[in-house]
Each structure stands twice: as structure tokens, then as C-alpha cells.
Protein backbone atom coordinates (compact mmCIF):
# COMPACT_ATOMS: atom_id res chain seq x y z
CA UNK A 1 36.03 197.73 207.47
CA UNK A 2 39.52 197.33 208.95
CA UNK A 3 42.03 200.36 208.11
CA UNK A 4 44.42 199.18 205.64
CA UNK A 5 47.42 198.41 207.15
CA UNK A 6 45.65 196.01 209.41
CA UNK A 7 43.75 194.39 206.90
CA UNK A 8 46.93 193.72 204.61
CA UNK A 9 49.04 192.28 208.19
CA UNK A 10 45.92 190.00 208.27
CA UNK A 11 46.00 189.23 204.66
CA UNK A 12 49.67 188.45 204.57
CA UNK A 13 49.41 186.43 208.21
CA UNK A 14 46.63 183.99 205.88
CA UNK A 15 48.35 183.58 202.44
CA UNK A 16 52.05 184.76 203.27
CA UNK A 17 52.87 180.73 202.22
CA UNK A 18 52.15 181.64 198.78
CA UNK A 19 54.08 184.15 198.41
CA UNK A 20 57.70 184.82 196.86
CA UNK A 21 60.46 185.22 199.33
CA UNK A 22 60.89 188.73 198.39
CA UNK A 23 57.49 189.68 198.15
CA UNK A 24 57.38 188.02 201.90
CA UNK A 25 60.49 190.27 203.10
CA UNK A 26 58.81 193.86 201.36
CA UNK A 27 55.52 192.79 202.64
CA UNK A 28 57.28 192.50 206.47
CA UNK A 29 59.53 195.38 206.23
CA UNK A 30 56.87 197.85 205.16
CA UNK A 31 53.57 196.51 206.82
CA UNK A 32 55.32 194.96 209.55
CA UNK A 33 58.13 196.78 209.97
CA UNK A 34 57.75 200.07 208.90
CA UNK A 35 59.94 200.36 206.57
CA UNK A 36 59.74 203.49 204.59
CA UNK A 37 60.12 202.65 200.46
CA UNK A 38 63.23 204.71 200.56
CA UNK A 39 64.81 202.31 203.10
CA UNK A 40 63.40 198.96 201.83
CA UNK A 41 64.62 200.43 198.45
CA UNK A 42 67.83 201.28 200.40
CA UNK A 43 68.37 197.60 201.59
CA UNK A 44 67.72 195.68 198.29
CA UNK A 45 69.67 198.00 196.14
CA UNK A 46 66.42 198.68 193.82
CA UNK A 47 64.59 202.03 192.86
CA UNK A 48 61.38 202.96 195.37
CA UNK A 49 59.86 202.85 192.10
CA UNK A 50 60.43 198.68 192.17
CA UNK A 51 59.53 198.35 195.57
CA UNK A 52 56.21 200.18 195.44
CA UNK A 53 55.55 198.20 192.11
CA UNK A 54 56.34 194.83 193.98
CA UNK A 55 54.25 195.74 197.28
CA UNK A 56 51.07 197.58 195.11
CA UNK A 57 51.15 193.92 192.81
CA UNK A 58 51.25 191.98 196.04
CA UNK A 59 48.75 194.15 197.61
CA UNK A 60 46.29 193.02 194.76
CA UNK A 61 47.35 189.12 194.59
CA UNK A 62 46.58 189.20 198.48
CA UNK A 63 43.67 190.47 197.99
CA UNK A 64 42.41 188.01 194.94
CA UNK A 65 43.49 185.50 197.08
CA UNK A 66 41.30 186.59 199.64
CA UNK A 67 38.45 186.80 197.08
CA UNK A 68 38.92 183.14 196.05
CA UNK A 69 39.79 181.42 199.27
CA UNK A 70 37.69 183.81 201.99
CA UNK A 71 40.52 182.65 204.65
CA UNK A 72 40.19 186.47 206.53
CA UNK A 73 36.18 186.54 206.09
CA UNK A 74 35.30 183.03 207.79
CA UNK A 75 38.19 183.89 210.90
CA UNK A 76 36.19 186.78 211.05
CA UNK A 77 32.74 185.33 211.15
CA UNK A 78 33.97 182.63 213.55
CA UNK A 79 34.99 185.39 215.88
CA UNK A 80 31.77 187.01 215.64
CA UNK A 81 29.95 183.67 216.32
CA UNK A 82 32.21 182.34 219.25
CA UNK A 83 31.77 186.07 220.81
CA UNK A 84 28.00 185.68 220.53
CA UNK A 85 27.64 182.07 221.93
CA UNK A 86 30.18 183.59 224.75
CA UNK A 87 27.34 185.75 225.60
CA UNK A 88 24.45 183.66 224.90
CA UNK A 89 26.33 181.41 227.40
CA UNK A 90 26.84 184.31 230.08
CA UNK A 91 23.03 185.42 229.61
CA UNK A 92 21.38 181.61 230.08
CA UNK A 93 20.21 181.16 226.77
CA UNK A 94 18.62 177.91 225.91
CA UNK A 95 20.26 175.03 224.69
CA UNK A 96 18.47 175.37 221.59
CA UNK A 97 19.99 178.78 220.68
CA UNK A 98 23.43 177.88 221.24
CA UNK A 99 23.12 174.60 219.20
CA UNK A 100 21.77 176.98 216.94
CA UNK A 101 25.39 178.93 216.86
CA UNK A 102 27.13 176.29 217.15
CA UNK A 103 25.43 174.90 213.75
CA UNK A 104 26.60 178.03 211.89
CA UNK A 105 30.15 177.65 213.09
CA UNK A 106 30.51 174.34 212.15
CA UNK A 107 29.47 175.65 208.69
CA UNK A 108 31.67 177.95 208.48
CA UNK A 109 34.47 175.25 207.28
């Protein structure tokens, strides 16, 4: 599984459209960024308190999101399968093989 900051960069790279603008600018300034809560906290004029609060709740939408629409899971399976017809490719697999792949990619969508 991806360590968390990377998974939450990819989370908010797939579904940062539907979020508000200020969950958007925490999201970037801490994951991003690397904002500290004190400085985010700093910048907006709000308690860390608030901002952990906000980025914790959009943590947890992202994440239902993710649950609902699978945008991170079938990227990630369509990376898996292009790497493996890659090397199927390299290693002279037959035809039938890679049509094979290529039949699970296109049912990924």
C-alpha cells in the first residue's frame, strides 16, 4: 500500500474538482506543500485546531470518493497491465496473450 502522503497527493490529483476552494488550498499547502498546521493556520487566520479538522474531513471525503468512483484503483491496475504487456511484448509472447491483456485493459473503463 502506498505511504500516506502519496496516496492522499494521488487522491487529491483524481477528485481535487470536487472539492471546495479551501479544502483545495489546505489540501496543497500541507500535502503538497508542506505546510506545517501552524503555518497554514498562520496564513488563513484560523486555529490549527480548524485546519486539522478541515484536512482530517477532507482526508475521509477523498477517500469515500475513492470508494465510490475507484478513479486511483483502475490507474493503478492499468499501470500494472500496460507494464505487463510491455514485457510480454519484450519477451515474444504470442499474440494470443497480449490480446489477452489487452482485453482486461479495455475492461478496465
Amino acid at each position: 500500500m502506498l505511504d500516506k502522503t502519496l496516496r492522499m497527493n494521488l487522491l487529491y490529483d483524481f477528485y481535487q474538482s470536487l472539492l471546495t476552494q479551501k479544502q483545495r488550498k489546505y489540501m496543497s499547502l500541507y500535502y503538497l506543500d508542506d505546510f506545517s498546521l501552524g503555518e497554514i493556520a498562520e496564513a488563513f487566520e484560523v486555529s490549527r485546531q480548524a485546519v486539522y479538522d478541515n484536512i482530517k474531513r477532507t482526508e475521509a471525503m477523498l477517500e469515500e470518493y475513492e470508494a465510490k468512483l475507484m478513479l486511483l484503483a483502475k490507474f493503478e491496475q492499468r499501470t500494472e497491465l500496460l507494464a505487463q504487456i510491455k514485457e510480454a511484448i519484450e519477451s515474444n509472447a504470442t499474440p494470443e496473450e497480449i490480446m489477452s491483456m489487452l482485453d482486461s485493459l479495455e475492461k478496465l473503463d
